[in-house]
C-alpha atoms as a PDB file:
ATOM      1  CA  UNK A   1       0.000   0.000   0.000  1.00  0.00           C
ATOM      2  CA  UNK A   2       1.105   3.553  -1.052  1.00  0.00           C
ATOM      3  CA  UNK A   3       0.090   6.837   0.869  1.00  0.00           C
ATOM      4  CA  UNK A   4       0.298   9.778  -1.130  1.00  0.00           C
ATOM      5  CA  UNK A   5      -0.944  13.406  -0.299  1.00  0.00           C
ATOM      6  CA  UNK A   6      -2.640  15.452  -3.116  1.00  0.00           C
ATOM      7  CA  UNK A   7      -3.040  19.226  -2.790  1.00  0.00           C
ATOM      8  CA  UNK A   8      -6.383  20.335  -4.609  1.00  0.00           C
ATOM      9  CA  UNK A   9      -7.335  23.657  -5.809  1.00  0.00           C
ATOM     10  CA  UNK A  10     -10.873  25.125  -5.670  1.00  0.00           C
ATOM     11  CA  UNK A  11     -12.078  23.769  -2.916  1.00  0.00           C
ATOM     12  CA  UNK A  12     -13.665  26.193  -0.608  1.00  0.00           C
ATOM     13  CA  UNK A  13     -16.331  24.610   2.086  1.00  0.00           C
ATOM     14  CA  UNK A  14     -17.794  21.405   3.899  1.00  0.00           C
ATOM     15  CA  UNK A  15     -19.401  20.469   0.269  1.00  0.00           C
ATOM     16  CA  UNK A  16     -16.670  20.381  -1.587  1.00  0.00           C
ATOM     17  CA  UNK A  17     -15.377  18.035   0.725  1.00  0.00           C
ATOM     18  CA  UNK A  18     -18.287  15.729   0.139  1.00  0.00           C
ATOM     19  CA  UNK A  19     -18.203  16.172  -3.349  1.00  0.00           C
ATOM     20  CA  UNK A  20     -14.083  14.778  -3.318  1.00  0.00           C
ATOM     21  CA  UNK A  21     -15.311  12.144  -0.841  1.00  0.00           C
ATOM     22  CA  UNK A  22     -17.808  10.834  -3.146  1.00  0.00           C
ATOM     23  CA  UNK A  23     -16.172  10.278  -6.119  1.00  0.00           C
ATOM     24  CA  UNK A  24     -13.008   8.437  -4.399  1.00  0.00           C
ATOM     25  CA  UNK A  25     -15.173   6.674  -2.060  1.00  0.00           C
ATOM     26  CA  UNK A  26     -16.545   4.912  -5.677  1.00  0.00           C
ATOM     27  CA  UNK A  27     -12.498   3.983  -6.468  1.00  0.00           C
ATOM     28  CA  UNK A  28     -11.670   0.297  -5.369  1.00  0.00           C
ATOM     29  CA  UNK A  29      -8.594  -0.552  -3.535  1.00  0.00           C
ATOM     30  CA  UNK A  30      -8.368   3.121  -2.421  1.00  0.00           C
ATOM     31  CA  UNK A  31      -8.753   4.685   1.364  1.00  0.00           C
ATOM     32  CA  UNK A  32      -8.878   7.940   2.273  1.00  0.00           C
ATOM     33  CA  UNK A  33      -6.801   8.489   5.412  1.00  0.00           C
ATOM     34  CA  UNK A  34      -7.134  12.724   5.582  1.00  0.00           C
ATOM     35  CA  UNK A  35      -9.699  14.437   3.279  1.00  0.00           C
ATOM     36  CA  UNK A  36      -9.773  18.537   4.390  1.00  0.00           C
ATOM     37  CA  UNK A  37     -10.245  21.533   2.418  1.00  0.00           C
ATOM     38  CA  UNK A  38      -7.155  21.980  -0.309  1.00  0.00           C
ATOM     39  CA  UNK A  39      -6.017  17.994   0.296  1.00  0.00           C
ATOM     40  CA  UNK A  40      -6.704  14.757   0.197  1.00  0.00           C
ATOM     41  CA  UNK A  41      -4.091  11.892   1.912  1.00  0.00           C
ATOM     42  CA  UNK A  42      -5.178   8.480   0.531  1.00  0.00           C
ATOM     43  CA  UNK A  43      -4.051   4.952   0.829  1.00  0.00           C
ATOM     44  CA  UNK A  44      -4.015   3.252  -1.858  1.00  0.00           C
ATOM     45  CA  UNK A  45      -2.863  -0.389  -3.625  1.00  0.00           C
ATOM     46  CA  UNK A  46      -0.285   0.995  -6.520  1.00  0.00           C
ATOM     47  CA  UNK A  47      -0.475  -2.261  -8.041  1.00  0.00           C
ATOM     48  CA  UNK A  48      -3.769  -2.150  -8.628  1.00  0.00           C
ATOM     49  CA  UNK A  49      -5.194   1.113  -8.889  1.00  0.00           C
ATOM     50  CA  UNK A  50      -2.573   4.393 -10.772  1.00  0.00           C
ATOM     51  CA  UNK A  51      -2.262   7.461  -8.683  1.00  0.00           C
ATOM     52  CA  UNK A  52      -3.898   9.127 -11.923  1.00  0.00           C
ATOM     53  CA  UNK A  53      -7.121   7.512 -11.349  1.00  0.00           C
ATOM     54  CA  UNK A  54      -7.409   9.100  -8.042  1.00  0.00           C
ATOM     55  CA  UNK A  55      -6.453  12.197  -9.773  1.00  0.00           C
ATOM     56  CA  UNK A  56      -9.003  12.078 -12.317  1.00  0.00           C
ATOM     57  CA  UNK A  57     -11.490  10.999  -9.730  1.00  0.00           C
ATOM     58  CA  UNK A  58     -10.946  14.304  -7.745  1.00  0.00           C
ATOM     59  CA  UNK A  59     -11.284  16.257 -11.161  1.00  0.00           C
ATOM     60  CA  UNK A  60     -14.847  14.692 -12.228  1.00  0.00           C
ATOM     61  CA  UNK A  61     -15.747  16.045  -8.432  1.00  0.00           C
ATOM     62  CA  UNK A  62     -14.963  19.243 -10.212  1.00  0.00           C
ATOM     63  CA  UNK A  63     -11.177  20.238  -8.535  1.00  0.00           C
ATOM     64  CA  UNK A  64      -7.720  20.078  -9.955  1.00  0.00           C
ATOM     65  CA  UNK A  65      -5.094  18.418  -8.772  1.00  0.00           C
ATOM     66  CA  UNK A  66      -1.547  20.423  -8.170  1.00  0.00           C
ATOM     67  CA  UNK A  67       0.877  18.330  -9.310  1.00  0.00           C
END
């Protein structure tokens, strides 16, 4: 299992929050460990599931990602 921190722009209250939350929570092999206003810290299986499918999960929520 990997842990990686992501840093996510546009996010600005409780529902955005929810909104990230929702669309990793539907991501298998993945377990969000810290999920706050401007980041997300997940745990996730690299072998399984890429880092840029949690990335493109927090994007359809309607955030980007700063690499």
């Amino acid at each position: 299992m990997k842990t990686q921190e992501f840093i996510i722009e546009g996010m600005s209250c409780g529902h955005c929050v929810m909104a990230v939350r929702k669309e990793l929570s539907r991501l298998d092999n993945v377990k969000i460990d810290d999920l706050q206003i401007g980041k997300a810290k997940v745990e996730f299986d690299d072998t399984k599931i890429e880092a840029s499918r949690i990335i493109n999960a927090i994007e359809e929520a309607g955030y980007k990602v700063v690499l």
